[in-house]
N, C-alpha and C. Protein backbone atom coordinates (compact mmCIF):
# COMPACT_ATOMS: atom_id res chain seq x y z
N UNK A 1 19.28 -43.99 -18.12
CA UNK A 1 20.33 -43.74 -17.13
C UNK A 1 20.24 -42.32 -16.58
N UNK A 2 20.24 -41.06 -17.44
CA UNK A 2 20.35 -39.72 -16.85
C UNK A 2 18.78 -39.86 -16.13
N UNK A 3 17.35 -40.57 -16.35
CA UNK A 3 16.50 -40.27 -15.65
C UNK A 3 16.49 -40.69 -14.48
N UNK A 4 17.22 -41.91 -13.88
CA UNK A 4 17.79 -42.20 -12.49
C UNK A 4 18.65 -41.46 -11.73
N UNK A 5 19.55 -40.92 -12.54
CA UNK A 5 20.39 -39.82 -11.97
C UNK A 5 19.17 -38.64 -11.56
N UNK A 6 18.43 -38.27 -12.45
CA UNK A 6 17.50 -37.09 -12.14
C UNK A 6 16.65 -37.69 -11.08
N UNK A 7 16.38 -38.42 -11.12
CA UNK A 7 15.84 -39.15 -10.01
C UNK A 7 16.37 -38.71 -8.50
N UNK A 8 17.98 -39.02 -8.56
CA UNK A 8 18.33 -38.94 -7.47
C UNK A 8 18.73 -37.41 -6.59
N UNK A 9 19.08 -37.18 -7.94
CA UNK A 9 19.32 -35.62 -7.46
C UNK A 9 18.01 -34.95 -7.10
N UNK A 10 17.10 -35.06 -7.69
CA UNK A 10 15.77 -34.61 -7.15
C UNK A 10 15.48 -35.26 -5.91
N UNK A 11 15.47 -36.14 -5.56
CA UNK A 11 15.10 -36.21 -3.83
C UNK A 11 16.22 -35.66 -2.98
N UNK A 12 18.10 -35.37 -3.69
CA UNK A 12 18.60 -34.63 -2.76
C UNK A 12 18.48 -33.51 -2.97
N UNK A 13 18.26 -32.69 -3.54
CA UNK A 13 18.05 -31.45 -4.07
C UNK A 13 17.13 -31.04 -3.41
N UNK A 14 16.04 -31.89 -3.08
CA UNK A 14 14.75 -31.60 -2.05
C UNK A 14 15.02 -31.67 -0.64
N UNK A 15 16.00 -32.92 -0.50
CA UNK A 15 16.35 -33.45 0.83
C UNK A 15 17.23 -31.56 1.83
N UNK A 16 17.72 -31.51 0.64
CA UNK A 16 18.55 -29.80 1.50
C UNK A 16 17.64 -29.03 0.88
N UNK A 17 16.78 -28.66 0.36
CA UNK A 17 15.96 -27.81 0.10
C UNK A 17 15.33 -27.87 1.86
N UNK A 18 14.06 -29.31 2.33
CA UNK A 18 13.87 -29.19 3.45
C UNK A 18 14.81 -29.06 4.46
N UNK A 19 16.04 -29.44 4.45
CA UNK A 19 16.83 -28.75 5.44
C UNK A 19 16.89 -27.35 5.95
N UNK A 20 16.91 -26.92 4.37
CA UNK A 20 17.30 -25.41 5.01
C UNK A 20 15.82 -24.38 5.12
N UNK A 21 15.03 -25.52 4.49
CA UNK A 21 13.17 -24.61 5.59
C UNK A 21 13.70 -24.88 6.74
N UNK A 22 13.87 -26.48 7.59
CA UNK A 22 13.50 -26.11 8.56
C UNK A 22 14.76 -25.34 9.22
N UNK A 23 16.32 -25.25 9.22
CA UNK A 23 17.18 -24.46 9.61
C UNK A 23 16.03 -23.14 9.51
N UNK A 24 15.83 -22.88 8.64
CA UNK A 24 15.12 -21.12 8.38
C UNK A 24 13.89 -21.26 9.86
N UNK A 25 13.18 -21.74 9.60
CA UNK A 25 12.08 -22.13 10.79
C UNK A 25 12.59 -22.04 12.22
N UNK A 26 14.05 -22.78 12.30
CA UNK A 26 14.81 -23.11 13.30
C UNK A 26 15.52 -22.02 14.09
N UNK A 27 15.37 -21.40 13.23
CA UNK A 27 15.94 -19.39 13.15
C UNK A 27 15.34 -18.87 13.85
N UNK A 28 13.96 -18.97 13.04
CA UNK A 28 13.00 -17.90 13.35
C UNK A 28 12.67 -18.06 15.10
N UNK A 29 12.56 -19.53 15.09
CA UNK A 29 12.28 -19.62 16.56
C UNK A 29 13.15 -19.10 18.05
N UNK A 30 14.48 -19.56 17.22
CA UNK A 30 15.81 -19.28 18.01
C UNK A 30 15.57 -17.74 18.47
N UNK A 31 15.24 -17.07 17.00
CA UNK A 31 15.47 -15.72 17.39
C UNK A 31 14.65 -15.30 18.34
N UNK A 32 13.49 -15.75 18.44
CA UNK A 32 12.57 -15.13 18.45
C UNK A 32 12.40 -15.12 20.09
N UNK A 33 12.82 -16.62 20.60
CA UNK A 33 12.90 -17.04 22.14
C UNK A 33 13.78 -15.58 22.49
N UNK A 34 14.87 -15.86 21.64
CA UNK A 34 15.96 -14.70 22.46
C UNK A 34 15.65 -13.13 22.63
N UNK A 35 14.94 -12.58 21.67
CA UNK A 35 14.40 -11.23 21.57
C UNK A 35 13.30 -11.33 22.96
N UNK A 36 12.32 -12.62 22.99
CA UNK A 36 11.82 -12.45 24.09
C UNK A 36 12.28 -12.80 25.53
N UNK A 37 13.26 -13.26 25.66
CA UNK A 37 14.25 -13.78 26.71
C UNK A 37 14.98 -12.14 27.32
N UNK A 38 15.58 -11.40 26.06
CA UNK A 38 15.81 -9.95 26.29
C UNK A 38 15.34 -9.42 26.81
N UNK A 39 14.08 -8.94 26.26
CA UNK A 39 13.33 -7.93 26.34
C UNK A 39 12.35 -8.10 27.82
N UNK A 40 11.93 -9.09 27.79
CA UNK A 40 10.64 -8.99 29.31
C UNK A 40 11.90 -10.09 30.36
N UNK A 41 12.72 -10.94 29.95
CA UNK A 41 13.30 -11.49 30.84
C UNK A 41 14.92 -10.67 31.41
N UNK A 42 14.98 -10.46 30.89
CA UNK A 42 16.65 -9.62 31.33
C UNK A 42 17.63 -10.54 31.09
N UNK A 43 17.11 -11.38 30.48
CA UNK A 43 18.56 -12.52 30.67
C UNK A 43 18.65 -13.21 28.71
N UNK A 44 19.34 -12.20 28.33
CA UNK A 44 19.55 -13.33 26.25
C UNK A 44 20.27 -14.54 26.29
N UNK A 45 19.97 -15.40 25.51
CA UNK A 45 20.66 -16.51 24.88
C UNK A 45 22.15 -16.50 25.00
N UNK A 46 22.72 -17.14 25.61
CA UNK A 46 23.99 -16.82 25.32
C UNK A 46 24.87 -16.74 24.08
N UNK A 47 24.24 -17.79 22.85
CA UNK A 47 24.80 -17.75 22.05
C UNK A 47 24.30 -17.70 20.59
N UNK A 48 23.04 -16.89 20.44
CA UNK A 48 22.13 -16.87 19.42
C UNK A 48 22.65 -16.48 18.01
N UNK A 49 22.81 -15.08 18.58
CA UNK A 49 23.95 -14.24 17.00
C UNK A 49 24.41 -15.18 16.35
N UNK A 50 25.43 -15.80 17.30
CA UNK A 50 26.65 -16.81 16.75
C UNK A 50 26.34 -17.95 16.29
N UNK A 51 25.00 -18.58 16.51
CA UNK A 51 24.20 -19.76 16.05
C UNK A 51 24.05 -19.14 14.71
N UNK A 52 23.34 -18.33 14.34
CA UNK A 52 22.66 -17.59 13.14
C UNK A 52 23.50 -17.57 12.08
N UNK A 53 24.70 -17.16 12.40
CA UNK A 53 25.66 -16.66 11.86
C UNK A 53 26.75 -18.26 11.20
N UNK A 54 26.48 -19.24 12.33
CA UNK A 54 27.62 -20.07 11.43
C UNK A 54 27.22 -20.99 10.90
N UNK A 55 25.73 -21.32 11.10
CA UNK A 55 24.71 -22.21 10.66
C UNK A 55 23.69 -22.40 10.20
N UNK A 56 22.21 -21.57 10.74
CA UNK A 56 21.36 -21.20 10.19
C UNK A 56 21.58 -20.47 8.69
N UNK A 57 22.29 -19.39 8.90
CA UNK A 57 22.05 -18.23 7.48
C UNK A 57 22.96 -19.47 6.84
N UNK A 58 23.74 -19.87 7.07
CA UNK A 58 24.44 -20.74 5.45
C UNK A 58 23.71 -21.47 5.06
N UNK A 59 22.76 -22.58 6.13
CA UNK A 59 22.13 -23.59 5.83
C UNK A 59 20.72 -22.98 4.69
N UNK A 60 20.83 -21.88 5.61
CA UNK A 60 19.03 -21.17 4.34
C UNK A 60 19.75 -20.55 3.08
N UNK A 61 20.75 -19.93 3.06
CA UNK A 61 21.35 -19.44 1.59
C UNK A 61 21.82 -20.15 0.85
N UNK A 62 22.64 -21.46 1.27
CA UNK A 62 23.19 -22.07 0.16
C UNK A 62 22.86 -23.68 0.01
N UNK A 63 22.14 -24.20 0.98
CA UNK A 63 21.36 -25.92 0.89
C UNK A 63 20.66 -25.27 -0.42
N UNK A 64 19.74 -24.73 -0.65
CA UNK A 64 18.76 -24.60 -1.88
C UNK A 64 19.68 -24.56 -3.32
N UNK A 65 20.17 -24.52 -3.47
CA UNK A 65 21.29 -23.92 -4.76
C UNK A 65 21.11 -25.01 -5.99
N UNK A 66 21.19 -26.45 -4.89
CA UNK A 66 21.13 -27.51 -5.95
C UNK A 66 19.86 -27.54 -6.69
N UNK A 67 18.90 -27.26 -6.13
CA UNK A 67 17.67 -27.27 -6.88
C UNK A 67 17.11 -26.21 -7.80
N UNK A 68 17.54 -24.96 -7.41
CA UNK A 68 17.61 -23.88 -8.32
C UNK A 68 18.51 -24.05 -9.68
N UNK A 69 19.78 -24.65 -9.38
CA UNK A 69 20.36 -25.24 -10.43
C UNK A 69 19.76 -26.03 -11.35
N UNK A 70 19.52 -26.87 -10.61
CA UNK A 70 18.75 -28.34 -11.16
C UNK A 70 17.31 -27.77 -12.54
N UNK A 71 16.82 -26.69 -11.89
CA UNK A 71 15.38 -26.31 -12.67
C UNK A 71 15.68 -25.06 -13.36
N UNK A 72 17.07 -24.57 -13.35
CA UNK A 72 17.46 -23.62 -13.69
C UNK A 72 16.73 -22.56 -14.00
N UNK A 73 16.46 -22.26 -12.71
CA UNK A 73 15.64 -21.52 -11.75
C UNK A 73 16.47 -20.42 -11.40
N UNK A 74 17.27 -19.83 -11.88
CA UNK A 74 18.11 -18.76 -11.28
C UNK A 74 17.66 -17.18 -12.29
N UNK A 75 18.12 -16.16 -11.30
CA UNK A 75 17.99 -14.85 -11.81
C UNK A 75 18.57 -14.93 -13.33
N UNK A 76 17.84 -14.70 -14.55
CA UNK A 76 18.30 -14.66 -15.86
C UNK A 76 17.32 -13.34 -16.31
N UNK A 77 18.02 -13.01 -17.61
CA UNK A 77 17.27 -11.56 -18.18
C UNK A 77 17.31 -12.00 -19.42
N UNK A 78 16.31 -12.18 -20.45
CA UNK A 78 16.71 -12.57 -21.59
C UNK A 78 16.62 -11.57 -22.81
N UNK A 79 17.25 -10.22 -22.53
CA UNK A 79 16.60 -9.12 -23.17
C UNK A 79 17.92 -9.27 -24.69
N UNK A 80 18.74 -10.56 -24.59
CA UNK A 80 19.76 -10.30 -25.64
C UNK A 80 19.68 -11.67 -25.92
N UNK A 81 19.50 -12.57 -25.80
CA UNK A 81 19.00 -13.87 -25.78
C UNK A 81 18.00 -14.11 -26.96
N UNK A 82 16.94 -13.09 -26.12
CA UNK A 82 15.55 -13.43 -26.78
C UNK A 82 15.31 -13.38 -28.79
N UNK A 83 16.42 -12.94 -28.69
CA UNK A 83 16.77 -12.25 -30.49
C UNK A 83 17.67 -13.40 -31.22
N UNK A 84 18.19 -14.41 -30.17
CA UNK A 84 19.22 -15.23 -30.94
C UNK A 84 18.41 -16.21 -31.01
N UNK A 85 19.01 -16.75 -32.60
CA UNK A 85 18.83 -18.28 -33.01
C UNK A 85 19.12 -19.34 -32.19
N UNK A 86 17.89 -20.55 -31.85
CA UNK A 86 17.48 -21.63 -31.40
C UNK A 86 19.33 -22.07 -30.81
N UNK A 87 20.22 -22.63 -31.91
CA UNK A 87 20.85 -22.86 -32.06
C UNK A 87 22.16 -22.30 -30.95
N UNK A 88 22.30 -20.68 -31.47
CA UNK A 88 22.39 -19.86 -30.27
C UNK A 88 22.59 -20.28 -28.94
N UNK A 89 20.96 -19.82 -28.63
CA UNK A 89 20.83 -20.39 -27.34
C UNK A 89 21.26 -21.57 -26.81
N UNK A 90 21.36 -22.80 -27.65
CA UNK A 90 21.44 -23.60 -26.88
C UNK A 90 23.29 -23.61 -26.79
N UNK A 91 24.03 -23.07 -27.73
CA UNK A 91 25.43 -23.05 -27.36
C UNK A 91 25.84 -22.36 -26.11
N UNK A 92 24.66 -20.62 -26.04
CA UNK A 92 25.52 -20.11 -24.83
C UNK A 92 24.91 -20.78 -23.67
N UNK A 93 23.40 -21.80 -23.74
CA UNK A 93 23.91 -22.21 -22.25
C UNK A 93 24.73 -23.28 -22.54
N UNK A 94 24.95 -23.78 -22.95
CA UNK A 94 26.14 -25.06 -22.93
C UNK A 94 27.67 -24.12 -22.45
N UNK A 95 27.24 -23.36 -23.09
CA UNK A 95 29.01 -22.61 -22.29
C UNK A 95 28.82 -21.64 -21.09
N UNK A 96 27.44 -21.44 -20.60
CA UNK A 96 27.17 -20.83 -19.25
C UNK A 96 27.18 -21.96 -17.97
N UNK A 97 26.60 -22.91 -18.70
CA UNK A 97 26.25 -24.18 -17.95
C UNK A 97 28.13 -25.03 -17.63
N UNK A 98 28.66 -24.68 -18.76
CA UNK A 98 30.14 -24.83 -18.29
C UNK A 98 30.76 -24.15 -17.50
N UNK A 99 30.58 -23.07 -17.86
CA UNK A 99 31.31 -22.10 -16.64
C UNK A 99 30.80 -22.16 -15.46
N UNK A 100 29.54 -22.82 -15.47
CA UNK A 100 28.70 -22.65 -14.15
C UNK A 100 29.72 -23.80 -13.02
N UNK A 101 29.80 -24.66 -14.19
CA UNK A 101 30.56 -26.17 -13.64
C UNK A 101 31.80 -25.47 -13.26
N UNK A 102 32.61 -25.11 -13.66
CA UNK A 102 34.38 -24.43 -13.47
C UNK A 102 34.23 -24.00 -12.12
N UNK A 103 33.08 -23.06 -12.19
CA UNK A 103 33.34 -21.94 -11.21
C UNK A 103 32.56 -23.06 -9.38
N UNK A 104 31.72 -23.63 -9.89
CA UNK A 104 31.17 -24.68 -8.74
C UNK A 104 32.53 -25.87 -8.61
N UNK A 105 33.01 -26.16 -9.44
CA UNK A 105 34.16 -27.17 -8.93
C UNK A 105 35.42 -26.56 -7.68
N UNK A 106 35.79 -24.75 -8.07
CA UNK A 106 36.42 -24.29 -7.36
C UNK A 106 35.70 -23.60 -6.06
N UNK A 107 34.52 -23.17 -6.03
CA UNK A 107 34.14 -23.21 -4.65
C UNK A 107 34.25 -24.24 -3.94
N UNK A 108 33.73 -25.73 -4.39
CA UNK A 108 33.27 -26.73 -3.43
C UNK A 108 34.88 -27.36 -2.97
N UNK A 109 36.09 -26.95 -4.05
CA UNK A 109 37.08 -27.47 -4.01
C UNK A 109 37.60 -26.27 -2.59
N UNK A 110 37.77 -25.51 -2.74
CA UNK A 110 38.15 -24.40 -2.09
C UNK A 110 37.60 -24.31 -0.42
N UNK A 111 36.28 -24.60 -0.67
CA UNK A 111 35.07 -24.64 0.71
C UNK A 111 35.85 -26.08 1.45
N UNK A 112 35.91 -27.40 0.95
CA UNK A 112 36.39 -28.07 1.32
C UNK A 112 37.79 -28.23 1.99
N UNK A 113 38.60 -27.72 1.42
CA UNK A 113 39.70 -27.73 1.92
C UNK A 113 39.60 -26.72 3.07
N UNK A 114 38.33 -25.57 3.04
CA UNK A 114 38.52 -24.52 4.40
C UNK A 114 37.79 -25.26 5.43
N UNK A 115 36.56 -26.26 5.19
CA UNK A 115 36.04 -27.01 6.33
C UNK A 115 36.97 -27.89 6.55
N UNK A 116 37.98 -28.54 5.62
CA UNK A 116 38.90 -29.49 6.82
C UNK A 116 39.85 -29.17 7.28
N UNK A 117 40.45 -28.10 7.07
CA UNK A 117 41.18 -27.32 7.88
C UNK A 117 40.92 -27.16 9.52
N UNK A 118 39.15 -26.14 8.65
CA UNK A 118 38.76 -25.35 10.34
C UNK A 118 38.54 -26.55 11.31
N UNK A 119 38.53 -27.97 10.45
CA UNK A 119 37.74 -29.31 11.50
C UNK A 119 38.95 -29.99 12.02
N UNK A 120 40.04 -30.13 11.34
CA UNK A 120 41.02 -30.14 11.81
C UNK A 120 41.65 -29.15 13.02
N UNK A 121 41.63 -27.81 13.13
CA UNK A 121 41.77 -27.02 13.92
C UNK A 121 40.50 -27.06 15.14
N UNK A 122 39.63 -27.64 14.73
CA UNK A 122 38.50 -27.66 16.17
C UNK A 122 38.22 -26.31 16.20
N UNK A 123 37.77 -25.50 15.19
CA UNK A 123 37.02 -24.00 14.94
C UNK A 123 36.30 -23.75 15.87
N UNK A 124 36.14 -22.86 16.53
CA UNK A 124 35.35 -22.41 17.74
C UNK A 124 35.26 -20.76 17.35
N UNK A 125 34.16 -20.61 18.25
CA UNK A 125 34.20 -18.68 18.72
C UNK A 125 33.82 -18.58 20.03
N UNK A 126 34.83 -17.82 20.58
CA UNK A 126 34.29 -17.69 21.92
C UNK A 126 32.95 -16.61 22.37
N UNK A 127 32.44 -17.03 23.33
CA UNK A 127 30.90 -16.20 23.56
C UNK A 127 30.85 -16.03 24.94
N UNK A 128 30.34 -15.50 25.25
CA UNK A 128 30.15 -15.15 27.36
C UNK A 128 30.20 -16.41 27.74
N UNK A 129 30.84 -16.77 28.55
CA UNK A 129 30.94 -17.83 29.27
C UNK A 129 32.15 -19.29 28.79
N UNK A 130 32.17 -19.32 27.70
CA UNK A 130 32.74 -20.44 27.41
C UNK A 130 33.40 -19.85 25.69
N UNK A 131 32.79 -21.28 24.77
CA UNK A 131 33.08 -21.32 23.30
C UNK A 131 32.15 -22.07 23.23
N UNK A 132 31.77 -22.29 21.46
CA UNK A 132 30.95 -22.67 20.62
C UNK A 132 31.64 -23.05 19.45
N UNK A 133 31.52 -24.54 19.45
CA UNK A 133 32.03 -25.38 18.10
C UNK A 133 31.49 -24.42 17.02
N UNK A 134 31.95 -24.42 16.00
CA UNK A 134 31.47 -23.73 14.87
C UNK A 134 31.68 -24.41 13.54
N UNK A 135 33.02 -25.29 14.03
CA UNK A 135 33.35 -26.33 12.67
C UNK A 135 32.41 -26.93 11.82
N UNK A 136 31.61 -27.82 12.32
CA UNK A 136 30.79 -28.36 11.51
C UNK A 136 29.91 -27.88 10.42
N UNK A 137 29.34 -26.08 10.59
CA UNK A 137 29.01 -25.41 9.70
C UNK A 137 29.78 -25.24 8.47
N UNK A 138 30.65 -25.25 8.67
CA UNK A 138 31.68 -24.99 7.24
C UNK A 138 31.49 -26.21 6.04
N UNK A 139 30.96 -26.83 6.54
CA UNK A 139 30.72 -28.33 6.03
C UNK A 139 29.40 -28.40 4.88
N UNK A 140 28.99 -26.93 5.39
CA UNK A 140 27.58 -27.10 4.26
C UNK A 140 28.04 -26.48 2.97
N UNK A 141 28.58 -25.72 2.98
CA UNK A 141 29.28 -25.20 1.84
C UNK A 141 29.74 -26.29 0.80
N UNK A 142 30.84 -26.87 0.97
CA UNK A 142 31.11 -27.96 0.16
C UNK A 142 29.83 -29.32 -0.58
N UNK A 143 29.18 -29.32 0.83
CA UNK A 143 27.82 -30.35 0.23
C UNK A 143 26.74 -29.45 -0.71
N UNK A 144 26.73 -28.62 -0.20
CA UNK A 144 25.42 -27.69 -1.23
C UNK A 144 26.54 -27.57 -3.07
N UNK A 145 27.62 -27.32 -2.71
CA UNK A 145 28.33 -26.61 -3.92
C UNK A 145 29.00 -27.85 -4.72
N UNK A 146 28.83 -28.99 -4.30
CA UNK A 146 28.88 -30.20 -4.94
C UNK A 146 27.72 -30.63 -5.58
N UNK A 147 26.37 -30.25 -4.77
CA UNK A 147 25.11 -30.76 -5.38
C UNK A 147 24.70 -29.71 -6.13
N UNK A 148 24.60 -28.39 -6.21
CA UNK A 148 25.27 -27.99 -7.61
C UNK A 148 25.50 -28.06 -8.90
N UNK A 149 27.11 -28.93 -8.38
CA UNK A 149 28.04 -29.42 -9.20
C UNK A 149 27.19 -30.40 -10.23
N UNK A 150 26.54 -31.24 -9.62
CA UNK A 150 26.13 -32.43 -10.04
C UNK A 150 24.96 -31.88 -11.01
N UNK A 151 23.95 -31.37 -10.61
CA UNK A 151 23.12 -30.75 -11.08
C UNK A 151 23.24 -29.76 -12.49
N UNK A 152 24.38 -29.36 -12.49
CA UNK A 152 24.68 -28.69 -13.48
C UNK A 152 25.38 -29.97 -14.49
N UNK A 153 26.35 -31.15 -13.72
CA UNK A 153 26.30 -31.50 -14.75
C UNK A 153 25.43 -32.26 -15.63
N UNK A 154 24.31 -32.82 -15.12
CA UNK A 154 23.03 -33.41 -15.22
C UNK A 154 22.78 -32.69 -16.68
N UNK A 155 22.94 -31.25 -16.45
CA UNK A 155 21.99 -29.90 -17.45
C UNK A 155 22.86 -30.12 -18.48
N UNK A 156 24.70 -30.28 -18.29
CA UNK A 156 24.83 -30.42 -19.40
C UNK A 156 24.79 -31.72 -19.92
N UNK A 157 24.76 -32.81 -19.39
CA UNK A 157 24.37 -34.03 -20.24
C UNK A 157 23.30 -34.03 -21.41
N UNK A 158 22.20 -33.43 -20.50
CA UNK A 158 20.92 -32.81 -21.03
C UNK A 158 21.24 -32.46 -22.53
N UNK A 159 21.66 -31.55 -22.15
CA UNK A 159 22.45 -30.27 -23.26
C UNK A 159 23.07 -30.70 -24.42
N UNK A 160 23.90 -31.41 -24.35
CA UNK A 160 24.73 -31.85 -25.08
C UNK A 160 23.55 -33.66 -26.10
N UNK A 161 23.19 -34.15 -25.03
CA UNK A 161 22.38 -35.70 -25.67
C UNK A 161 21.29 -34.93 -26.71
N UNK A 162 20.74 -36.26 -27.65
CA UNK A 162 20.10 -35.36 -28.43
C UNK A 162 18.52 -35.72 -27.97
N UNK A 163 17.96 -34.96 -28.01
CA UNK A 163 16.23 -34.72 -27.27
C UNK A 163 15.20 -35.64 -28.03
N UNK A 164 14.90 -37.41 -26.97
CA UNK A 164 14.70 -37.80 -27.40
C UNK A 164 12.99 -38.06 -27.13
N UNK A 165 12.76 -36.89 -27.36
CA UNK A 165 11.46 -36.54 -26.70
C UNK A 165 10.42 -37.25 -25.78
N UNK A 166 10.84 -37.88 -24.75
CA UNK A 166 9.98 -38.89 -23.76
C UNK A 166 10.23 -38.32 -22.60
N UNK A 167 12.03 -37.49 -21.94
CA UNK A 167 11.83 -37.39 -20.91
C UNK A 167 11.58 -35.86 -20.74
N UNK A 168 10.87 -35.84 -19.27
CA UNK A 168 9.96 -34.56 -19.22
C UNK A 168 11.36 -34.10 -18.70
N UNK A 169 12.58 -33.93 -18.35
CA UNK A 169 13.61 -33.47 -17.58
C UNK A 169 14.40 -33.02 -18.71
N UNK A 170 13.83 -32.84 -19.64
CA UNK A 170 15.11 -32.16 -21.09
C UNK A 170 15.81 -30.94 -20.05
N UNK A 171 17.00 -30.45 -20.33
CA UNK A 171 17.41 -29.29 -20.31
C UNK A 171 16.82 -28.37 -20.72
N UNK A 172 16.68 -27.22 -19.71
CA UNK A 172 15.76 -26.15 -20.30
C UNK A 172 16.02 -24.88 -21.32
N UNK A 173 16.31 -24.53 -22.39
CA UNK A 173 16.58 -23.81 -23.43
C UNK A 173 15.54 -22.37 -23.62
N UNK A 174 16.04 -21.41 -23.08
CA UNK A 174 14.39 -20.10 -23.56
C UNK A 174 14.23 -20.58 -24.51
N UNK A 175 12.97 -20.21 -24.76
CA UNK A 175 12.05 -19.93 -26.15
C UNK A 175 12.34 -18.75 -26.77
N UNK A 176 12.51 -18.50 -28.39
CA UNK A 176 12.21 -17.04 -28.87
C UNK A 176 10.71 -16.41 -28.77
């Protein structure tokens, strides 16, 4: 059962992983028209900054999260770790991996209620000439910080079941 679940989260975990290459890609290009639209044309994008800003940069900072989670793949130092018993370790990630969960339930809870707000309100920013929907960006927040959610709890299922040595997806524990 948890290897179907890993299953699935791994193709979404990938699925916004490629999202937010190509958002990042999608950037680069955006920007890049507009710097040259500036510079030899006299005439910028009307609304590039503001693209960057409510969509692109969220989509490249926080789509990836689930999968960094997932491989628990994140910035760690194990210079106090590395000294504790097997045992140890595997309690404080079970209680990092909890807190990880607490603290991801109240972003995605929190993010959510601010994307249906702003979608409810029809979120805009105004820019030369007109406005620019902006609502729908708010929307990645909650999906990245749910998949996450899931992901972490995957780690602690992991964590907690006892290691029945076949699947290659154990929860990952440092080594001493």
């Amino acid at each position: 059962m948890l290897d179907r679940i890993d299953r699935l989260l791994e193709l979404w975990s990938r699925a916004l992983l490629a999202l937010a290459i190509l958002a990042g890609f999608t950037m680069m290009i955006h920007v890049s028209v507009d710097v040259f639209a500036r510079t030899v044309l006299n005439a910028p994008l009307r609304q590039a900054n503001q693209t960057v800003a409510a969509y692109y940069m969220i989509a490249v900072a926080f789509l990836p999260i689930a999968l960094l989670g997932k491989y628990d793949d994140h910035i760690s130092v194990g210079v106090f770790t590395d000294a504790m018993r097997p045992w140890m370790r595997r309690a404080l990630a079970i209680f990092t991996t909890l807190l990880g969960m607490a603290y991801m339930f109240a972003f995605t809870w929190e993010s959510w209620v601010s994307a249906a707000r702003r979608t409810e309100q029809g979120e805009v920013l105004e820019i030369s000439g007109g406005y620019m929907i902006v609502w729908p960006g708010r929307w990645l927040l909650p999906i990245a910080g749910a998949s996450l959610f899931l992901c972490l709890t995957l780690r602690l299922a992991r964590l907690l079941l006892p290691d029945d040595g076949e699947s290659p997806h154990q929860a990952r524990i440092p080594d001493a």
